[in-house]
ModelCIF file with pLDDT and N, C-alpha, C, O atoms, coordinates in Angstrom:
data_MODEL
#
_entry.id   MODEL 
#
_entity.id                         1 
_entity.type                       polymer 
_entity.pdbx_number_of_molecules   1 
#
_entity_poly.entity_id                      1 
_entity_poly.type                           'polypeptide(L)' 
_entity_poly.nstd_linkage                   no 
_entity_poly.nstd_monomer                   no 
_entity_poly.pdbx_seq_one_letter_code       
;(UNK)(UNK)(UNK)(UNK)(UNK)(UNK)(UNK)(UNK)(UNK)(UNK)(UNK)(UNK)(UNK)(UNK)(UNK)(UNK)
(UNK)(UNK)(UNK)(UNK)(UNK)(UNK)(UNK)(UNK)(UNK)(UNK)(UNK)(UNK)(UNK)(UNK)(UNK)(UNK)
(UNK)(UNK)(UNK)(UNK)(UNK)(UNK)(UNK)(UNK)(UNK)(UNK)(UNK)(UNK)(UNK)
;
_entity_poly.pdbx_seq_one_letter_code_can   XXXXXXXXXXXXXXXXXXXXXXXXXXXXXXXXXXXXXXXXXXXXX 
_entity_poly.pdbx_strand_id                 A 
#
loop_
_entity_poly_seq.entity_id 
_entity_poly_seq.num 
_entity_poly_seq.mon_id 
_entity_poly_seq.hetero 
1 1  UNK n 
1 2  UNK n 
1 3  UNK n 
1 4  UNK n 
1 5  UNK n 
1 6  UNK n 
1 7  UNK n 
1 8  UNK n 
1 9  UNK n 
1 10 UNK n 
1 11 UNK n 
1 12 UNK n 
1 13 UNK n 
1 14 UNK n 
1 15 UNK n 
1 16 UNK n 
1 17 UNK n 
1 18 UNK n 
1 19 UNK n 
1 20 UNK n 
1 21 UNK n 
1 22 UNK n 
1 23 UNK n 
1 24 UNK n 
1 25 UNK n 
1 26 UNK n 
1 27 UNK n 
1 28 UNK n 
1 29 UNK n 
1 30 UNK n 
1 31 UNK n 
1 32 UNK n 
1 33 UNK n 
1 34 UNK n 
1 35 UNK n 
1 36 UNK n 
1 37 UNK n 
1 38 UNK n 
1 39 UNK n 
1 40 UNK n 
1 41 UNK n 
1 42 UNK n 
1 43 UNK n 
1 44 UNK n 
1 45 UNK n 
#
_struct_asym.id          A 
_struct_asym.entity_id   1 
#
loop_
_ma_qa_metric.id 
_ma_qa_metric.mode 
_ma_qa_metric.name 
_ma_qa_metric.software_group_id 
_ma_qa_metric.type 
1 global pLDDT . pLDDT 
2 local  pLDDT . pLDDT 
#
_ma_qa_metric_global.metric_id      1 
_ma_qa_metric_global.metric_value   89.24 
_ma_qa_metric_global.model_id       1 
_ma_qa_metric_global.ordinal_id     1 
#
loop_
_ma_qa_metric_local.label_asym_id 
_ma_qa_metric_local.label_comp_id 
_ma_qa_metric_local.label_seq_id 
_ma_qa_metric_local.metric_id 
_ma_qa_metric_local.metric_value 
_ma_qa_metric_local.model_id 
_ma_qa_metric_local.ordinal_id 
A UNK 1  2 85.00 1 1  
A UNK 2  2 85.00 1 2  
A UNK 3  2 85.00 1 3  
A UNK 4  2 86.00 1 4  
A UNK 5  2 86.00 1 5  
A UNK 6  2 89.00 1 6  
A UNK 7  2 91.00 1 7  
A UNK 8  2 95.00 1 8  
A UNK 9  2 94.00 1 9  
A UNK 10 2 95.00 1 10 
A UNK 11 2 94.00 1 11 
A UNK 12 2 94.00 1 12 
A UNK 13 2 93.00 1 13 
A UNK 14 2 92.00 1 14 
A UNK 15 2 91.00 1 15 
A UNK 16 2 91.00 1 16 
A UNK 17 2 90.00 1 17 
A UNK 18 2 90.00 1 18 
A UNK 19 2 88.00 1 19 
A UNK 20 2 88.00 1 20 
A UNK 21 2 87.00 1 21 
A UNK 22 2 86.00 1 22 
A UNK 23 2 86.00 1 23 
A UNK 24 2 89.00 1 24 
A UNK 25 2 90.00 1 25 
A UNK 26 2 91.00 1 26 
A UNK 27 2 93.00 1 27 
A UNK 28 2 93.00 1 28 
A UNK 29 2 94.00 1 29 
A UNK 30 2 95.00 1 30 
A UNK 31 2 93.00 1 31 
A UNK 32 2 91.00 1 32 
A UNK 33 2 89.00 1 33 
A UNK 34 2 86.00 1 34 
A UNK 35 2 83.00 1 35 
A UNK 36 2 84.00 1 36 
A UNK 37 2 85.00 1 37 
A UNK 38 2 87.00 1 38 
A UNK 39 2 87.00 1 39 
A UNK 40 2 79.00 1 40 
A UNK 41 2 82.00 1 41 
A UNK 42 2 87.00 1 42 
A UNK 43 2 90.00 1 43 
A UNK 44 2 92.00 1 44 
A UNK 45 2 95.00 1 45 
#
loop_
_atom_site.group_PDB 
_atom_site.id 
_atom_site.type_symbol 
_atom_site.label_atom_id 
_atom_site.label_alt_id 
_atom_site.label_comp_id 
_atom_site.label_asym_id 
_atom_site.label_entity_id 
_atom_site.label_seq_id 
_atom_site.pdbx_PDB_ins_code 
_atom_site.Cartn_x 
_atom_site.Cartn_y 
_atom_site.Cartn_z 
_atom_site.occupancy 
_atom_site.B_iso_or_equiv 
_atom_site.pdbx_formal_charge 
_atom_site.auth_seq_id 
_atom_site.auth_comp_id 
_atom_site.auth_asym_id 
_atom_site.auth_atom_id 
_atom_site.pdbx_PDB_model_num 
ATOM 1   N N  . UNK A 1 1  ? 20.881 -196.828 59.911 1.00 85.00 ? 1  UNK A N  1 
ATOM 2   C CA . UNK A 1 1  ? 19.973 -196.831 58.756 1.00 85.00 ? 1  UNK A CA 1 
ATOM 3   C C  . UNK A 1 1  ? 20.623 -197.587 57.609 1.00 85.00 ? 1  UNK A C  1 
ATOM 4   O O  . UNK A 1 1  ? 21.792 -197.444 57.251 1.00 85.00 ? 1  UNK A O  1 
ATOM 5   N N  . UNK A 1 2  ? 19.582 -198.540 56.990 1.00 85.00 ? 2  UNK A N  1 
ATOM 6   C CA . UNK A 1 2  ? 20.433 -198.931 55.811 1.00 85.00 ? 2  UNK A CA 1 
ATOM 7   C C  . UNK A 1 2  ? 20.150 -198.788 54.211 1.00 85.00 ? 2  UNK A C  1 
ATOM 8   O O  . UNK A 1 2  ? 19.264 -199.309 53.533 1.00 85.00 ? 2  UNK A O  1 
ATOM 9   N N  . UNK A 1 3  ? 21.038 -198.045 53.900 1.00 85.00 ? 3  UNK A N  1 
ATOM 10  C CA . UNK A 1 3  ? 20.915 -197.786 52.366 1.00 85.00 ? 3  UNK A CA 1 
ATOM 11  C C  . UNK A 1 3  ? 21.825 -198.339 51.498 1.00 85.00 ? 3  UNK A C  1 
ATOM 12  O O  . UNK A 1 3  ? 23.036 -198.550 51.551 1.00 85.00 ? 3  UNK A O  1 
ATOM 13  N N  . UNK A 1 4  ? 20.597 -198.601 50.346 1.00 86.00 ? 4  UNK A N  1 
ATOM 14  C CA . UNK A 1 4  ? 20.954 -199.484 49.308 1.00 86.00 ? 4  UNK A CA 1 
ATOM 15  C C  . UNK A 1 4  ? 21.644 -198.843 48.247 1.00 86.00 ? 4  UNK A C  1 
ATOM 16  O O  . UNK A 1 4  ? 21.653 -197.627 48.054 1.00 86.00 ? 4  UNK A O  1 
ATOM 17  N N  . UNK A 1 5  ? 22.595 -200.258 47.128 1.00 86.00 ? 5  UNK A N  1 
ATOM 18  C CA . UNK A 1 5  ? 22.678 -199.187 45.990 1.00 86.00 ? 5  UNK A CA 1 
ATOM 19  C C  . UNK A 1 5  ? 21.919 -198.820 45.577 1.00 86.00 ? 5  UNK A C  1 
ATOM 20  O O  . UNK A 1 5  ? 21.016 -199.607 45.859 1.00 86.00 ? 5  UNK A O  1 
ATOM 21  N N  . UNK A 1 6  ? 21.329 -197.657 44.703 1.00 89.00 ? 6  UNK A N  1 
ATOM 22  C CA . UNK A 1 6  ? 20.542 -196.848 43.608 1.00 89.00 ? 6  UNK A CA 1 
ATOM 23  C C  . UNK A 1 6  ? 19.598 -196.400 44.594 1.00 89.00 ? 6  UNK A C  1 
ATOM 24  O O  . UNK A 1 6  ? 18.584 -195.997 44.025 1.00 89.00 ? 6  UNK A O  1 
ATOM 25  N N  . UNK A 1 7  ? 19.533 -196.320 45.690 1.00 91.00 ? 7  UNK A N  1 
ATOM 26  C CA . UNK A 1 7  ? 18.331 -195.620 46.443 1.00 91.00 ? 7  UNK A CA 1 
ATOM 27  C C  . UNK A 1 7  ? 18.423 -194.164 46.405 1.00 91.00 ? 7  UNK A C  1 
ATOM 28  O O  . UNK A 1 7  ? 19.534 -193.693 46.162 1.00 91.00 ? 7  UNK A O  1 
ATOM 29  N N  . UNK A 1 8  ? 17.337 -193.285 46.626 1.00 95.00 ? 8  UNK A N  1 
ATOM 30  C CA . UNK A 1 8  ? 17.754 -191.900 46.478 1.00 95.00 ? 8  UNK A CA 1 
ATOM 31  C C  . UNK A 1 8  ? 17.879 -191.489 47.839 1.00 95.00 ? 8  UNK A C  1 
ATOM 32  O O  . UNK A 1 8  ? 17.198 -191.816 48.811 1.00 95.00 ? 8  UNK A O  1 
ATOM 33  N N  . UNK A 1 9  ? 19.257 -190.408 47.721 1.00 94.00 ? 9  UNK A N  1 
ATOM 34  C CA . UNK A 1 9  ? 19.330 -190.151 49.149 1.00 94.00 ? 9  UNK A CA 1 
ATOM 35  C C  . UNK A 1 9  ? 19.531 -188.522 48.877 1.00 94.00 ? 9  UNK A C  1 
ATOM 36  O O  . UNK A 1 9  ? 20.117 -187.959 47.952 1.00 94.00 ? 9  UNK A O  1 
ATOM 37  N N  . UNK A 1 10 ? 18.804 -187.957 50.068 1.00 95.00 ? 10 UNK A N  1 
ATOM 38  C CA . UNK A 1 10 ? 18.703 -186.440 49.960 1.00 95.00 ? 10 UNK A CA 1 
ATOM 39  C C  . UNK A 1 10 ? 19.770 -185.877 50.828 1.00 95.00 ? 10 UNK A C  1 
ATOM 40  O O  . UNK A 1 10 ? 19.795 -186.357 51.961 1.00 95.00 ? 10 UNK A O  1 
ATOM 41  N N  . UNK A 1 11 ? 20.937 -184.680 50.466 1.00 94.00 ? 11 UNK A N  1 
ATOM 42  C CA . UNK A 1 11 ? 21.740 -184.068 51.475 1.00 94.00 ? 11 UNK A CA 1 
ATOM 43  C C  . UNK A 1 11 ? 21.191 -183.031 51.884 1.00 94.00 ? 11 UNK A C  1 
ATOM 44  O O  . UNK A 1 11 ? 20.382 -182.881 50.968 1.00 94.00 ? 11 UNK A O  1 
ATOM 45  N N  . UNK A 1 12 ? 20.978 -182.028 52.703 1.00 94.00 ? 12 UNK A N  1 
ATOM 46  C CA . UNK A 1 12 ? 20.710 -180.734 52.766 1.00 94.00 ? 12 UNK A CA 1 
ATOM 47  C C  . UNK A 1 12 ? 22.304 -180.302 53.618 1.00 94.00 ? 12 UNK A C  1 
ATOM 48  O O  . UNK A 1 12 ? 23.040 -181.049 54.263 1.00 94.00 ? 12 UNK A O  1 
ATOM 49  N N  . UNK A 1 13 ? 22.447 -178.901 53.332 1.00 93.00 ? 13 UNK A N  1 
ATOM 50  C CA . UNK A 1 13 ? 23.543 -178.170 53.619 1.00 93.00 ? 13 UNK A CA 1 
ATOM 51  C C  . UNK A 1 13 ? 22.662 -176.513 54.312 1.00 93.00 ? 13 UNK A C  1 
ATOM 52  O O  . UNK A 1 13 ? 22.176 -175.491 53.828 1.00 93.00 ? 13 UNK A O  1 
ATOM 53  N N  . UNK A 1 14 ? 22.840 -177.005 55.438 1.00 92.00 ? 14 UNK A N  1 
ATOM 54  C CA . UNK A 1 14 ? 22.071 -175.852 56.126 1.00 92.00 ? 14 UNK A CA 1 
ATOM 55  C C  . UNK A 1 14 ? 22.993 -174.858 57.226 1.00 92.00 ? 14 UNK A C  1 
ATOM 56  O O  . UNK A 1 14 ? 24.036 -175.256 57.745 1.00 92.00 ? 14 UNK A O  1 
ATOM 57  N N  . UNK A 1 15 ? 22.449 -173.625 57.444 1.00 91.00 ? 15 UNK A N  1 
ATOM 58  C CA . UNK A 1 15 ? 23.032 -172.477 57.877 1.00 91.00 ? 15 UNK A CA 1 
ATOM 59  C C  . UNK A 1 15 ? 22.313 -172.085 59.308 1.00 91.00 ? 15 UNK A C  1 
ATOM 60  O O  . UNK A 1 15 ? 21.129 -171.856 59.551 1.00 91.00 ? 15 UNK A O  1 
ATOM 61  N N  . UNK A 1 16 ? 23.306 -172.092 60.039 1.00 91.00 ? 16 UNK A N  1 
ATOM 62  C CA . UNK A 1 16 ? 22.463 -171.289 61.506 1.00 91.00 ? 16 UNK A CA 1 
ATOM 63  C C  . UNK A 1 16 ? 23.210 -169.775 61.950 1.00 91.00 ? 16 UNK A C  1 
ATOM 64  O O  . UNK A 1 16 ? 24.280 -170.036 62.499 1.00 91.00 ? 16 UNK A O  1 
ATOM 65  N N  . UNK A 1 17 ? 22.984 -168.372 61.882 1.00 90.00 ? 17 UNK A N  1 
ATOM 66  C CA . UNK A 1 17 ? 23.570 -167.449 62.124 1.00 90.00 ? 17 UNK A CA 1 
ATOM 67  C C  . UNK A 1 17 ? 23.833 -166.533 61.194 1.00 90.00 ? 17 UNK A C  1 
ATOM 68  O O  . UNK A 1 17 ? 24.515 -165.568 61.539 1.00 90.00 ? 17 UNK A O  1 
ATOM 69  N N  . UNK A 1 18 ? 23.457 -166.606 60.106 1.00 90.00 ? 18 UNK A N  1 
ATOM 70  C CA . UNK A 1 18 ? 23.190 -165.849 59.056 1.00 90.00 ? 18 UNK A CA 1 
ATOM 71  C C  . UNK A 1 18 ? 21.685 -165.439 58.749 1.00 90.00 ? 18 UNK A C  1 
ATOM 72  O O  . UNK A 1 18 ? 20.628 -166.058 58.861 1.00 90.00 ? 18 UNK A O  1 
ATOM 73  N N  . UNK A 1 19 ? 21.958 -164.319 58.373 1.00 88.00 ? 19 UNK A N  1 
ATOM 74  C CA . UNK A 1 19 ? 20.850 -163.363 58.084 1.00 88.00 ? 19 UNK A CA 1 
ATOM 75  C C  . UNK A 1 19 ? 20.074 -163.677 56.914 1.00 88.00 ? 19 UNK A C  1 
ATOM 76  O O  . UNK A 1 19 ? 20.420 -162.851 56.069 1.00 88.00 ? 19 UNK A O  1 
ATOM 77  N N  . UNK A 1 20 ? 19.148 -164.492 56.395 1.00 88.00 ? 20 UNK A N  1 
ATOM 78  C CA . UNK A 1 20 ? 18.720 -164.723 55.073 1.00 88.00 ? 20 UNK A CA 1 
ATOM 79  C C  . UNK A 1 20 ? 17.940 -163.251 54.147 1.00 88.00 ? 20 UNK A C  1 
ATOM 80  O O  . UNK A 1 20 ? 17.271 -163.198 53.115 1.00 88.00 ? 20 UNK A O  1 
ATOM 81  N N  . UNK A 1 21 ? 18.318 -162.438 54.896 1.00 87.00 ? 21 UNK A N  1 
ATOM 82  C CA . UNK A 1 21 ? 18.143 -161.067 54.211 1.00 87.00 ? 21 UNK A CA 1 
ATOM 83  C C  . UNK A 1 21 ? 18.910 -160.858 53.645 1.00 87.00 ? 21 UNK A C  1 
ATOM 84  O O  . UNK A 1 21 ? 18.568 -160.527 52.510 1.00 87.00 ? 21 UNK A O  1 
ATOM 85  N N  . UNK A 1 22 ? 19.951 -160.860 53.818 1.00 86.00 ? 22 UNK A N  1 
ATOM 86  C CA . UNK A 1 22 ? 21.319 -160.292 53.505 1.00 86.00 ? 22 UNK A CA 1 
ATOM 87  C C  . UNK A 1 22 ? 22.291 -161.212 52.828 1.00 86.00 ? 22 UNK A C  1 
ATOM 88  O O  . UNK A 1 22 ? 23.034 -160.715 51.982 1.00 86.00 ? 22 UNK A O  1 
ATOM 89  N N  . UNK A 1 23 ? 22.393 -162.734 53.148 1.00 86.00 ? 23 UNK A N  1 
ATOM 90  C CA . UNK A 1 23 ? 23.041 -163.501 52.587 1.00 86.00 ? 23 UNK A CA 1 
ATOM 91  C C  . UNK A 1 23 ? 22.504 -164.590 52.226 1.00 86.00 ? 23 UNK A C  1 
ATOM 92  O O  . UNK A 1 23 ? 21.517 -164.959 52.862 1.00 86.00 ? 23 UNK A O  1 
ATOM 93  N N  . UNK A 1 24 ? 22.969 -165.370 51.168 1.00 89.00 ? 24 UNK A N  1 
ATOM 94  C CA . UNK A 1 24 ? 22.224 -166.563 50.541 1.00 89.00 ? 24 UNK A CA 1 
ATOM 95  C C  . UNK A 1 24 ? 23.871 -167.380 50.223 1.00 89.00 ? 24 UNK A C  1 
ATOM 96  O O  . UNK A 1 24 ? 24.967 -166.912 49.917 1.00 89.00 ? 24 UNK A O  1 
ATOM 97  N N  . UNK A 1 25 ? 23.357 -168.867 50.487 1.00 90.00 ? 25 UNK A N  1 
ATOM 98  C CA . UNK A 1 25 ? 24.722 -169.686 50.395 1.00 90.00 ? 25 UNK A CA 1 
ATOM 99  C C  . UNK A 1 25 ? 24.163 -170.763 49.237 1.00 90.00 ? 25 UNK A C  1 
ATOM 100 O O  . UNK A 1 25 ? 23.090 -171.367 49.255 1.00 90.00 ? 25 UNK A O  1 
ATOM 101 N N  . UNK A 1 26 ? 25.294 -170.822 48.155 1.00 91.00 ? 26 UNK A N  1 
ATOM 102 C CA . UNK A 1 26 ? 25.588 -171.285 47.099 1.00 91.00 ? 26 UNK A CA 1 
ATOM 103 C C  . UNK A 1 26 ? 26.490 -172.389 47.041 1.00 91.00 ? 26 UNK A C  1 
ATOM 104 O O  . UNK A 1 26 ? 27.673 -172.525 47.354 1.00 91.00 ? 26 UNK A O  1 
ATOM 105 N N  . UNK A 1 27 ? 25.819 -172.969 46.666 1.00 93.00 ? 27 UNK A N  1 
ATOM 106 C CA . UNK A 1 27 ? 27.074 -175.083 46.697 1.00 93.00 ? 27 UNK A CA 1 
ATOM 107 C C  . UNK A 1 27 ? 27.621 -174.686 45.542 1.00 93.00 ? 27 UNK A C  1 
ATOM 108 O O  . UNK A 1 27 ? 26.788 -174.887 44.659 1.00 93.00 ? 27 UNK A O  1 
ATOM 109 N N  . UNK A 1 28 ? 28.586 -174.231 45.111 1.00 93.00 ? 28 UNK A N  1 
ATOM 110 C CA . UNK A 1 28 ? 29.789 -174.917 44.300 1.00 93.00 ? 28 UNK A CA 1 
ATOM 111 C C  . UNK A 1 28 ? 30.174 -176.108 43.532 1.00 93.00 ? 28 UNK A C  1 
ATOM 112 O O  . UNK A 1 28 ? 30.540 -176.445 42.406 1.00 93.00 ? 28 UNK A O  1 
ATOM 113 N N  . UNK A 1 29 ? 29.889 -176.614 44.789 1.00 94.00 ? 29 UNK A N  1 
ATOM 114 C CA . UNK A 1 29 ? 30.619 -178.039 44.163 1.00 94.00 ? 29 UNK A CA 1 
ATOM 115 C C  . UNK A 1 29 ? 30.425 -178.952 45.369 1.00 94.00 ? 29 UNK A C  1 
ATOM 116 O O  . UNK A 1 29 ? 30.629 -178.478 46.487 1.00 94.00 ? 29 UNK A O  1 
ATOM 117 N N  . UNK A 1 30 ? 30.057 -180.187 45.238 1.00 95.00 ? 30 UNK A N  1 
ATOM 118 C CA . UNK A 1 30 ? 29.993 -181.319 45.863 1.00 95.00 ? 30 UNK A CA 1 
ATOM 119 C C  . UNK A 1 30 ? 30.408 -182.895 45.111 1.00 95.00 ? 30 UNK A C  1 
ATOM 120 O O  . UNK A 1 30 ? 29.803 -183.471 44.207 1.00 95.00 ? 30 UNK A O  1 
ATOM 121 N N  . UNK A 1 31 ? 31.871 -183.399 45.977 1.00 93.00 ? 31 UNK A N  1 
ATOM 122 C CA . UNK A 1 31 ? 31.921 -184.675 45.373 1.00 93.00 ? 31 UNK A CA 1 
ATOM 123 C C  . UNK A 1 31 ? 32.095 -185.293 46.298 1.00 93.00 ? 31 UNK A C  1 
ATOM 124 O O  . UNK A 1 31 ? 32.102 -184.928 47.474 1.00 93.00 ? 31 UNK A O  1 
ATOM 125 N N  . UNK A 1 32 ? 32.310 -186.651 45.702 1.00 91.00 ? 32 UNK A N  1 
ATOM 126 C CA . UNK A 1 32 ? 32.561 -187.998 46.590 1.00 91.00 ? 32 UNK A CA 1 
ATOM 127 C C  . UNK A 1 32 ? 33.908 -188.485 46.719 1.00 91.00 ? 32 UNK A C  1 
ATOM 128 O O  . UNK A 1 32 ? 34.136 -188.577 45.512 1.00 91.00 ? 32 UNK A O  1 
ATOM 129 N N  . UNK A 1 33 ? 34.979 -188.869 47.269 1.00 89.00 ? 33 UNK A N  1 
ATOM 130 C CA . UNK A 1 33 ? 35.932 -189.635 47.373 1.00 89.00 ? 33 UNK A CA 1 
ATOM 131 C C  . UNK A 1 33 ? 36.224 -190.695 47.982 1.00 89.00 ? 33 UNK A C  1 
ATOM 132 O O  . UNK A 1 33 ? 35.734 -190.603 49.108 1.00 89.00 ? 33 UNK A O  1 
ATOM 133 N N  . UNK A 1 34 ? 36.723 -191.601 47.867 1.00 86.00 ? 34 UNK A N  1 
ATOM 134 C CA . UNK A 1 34 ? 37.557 -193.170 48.116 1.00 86.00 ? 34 UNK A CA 1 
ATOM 135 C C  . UNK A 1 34 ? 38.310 -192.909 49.874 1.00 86.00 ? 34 UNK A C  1 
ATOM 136 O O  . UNK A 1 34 ? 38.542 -193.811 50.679 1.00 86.00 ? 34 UNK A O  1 
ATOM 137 N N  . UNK A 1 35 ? 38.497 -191.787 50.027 1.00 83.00 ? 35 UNK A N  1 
ATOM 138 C CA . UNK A 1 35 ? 39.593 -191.342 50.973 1.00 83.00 ? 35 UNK A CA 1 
ATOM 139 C C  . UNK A 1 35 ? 38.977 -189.981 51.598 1.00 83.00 ? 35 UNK A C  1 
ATOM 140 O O  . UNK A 1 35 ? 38.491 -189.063 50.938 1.00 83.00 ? 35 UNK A O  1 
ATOM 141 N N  . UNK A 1 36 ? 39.124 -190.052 53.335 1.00 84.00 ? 36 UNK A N  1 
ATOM 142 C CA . UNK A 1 36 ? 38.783 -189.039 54.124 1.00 84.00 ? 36 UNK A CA 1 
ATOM 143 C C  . UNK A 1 36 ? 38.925 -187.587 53.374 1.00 84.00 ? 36 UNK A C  1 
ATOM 144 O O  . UNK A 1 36 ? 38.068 -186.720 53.541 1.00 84.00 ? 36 UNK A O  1 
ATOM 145 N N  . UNK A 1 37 ? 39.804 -187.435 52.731 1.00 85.00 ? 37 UNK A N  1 
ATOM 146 C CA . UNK A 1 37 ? 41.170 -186.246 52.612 1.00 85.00 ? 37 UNK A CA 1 
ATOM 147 C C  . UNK A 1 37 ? 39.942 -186.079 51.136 1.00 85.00 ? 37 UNK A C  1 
ATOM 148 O O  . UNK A 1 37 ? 39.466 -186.913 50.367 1.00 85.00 ? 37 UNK A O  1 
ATOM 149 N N  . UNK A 1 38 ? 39.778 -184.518 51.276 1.00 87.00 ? 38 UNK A N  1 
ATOM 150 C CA . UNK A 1 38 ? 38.913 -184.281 49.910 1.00 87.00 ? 38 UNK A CA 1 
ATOM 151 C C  . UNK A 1 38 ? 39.920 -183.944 48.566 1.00 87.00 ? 38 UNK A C  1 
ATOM 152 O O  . UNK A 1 38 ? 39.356 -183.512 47.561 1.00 87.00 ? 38 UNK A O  1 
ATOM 153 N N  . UNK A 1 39 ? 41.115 -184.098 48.544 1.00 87.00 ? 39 UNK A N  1 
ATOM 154 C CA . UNK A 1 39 ? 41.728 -184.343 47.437 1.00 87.00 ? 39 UNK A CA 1 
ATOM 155 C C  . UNK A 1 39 ? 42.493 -185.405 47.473 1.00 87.00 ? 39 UNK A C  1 
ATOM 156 O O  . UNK A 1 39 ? 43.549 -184.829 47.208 1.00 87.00 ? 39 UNK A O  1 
ATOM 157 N N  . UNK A 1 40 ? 42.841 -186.690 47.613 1.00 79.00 ? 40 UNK A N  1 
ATOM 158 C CA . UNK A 1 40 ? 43.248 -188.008 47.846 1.00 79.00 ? 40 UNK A CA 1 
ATOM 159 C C  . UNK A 1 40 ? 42.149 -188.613 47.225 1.00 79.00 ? 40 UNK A C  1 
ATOM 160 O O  . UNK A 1 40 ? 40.951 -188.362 47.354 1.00 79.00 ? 40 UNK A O  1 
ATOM 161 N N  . UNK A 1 41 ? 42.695 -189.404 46.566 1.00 82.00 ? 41 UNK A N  1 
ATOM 162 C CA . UNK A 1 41 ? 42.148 -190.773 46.091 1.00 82.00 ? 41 UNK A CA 1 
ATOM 163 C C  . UNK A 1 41 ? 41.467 -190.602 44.915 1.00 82.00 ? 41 UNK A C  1 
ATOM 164 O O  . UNK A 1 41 ? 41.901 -189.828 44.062 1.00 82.00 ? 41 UNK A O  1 
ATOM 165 N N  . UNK A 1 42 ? 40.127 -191.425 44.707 1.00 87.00 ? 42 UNK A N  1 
ATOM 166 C CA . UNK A 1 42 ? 39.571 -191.058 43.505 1.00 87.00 ? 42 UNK A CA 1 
ATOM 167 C C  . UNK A 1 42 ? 38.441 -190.203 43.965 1.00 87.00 ? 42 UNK A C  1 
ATOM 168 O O  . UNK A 1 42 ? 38.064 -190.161 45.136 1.00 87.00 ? 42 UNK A O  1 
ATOM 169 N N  . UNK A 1 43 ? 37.822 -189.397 42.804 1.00 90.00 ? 43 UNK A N  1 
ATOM 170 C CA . UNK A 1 43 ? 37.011 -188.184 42.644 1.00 90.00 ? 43 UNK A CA 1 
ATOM 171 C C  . UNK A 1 43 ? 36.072 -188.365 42.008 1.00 90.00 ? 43 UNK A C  1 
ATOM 172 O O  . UNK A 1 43 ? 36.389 -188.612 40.844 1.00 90.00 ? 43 UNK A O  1 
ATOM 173 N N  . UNK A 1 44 ? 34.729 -188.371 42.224 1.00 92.00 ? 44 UNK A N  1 
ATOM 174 C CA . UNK A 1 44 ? 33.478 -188.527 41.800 1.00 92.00 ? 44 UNK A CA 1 
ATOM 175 C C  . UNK A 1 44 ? 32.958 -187.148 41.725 1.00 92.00 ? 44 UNK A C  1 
ATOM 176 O O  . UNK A 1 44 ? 32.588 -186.949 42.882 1.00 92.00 ? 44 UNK A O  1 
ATOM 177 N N  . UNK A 1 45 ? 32.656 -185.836 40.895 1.00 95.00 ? 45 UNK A N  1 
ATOM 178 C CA . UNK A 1 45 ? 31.337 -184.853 41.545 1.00 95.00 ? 45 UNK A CA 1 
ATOM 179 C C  . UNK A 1 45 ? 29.839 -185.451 41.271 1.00 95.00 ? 45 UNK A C  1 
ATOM 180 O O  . UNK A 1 45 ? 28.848 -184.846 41.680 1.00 95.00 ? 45 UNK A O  1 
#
């Protein structure tokens, strides 16, 4: 697929095995980096 700069791109962060009665999952935090390693390099959130 090819995406451009400034295009909008949607992530979803989804759950299989949890009970949505009982638990609900909360993002924190999401960034971008320069480098595999999520603290290496430079840091975008």
């Amino acid at each position: 697929t090819e995406v451009r700069l400034n295009q909008k791109i949607w992530v979803e962060l989804d759950t299989d095995g949890l009970d949505e009665k009982l638990v609900a999952v909360v993002t924190d935090s999401c960034w971008a980096t320069d480098h595999a390693s999520p603290t290496g390099g430079r840091k975008y959130y």
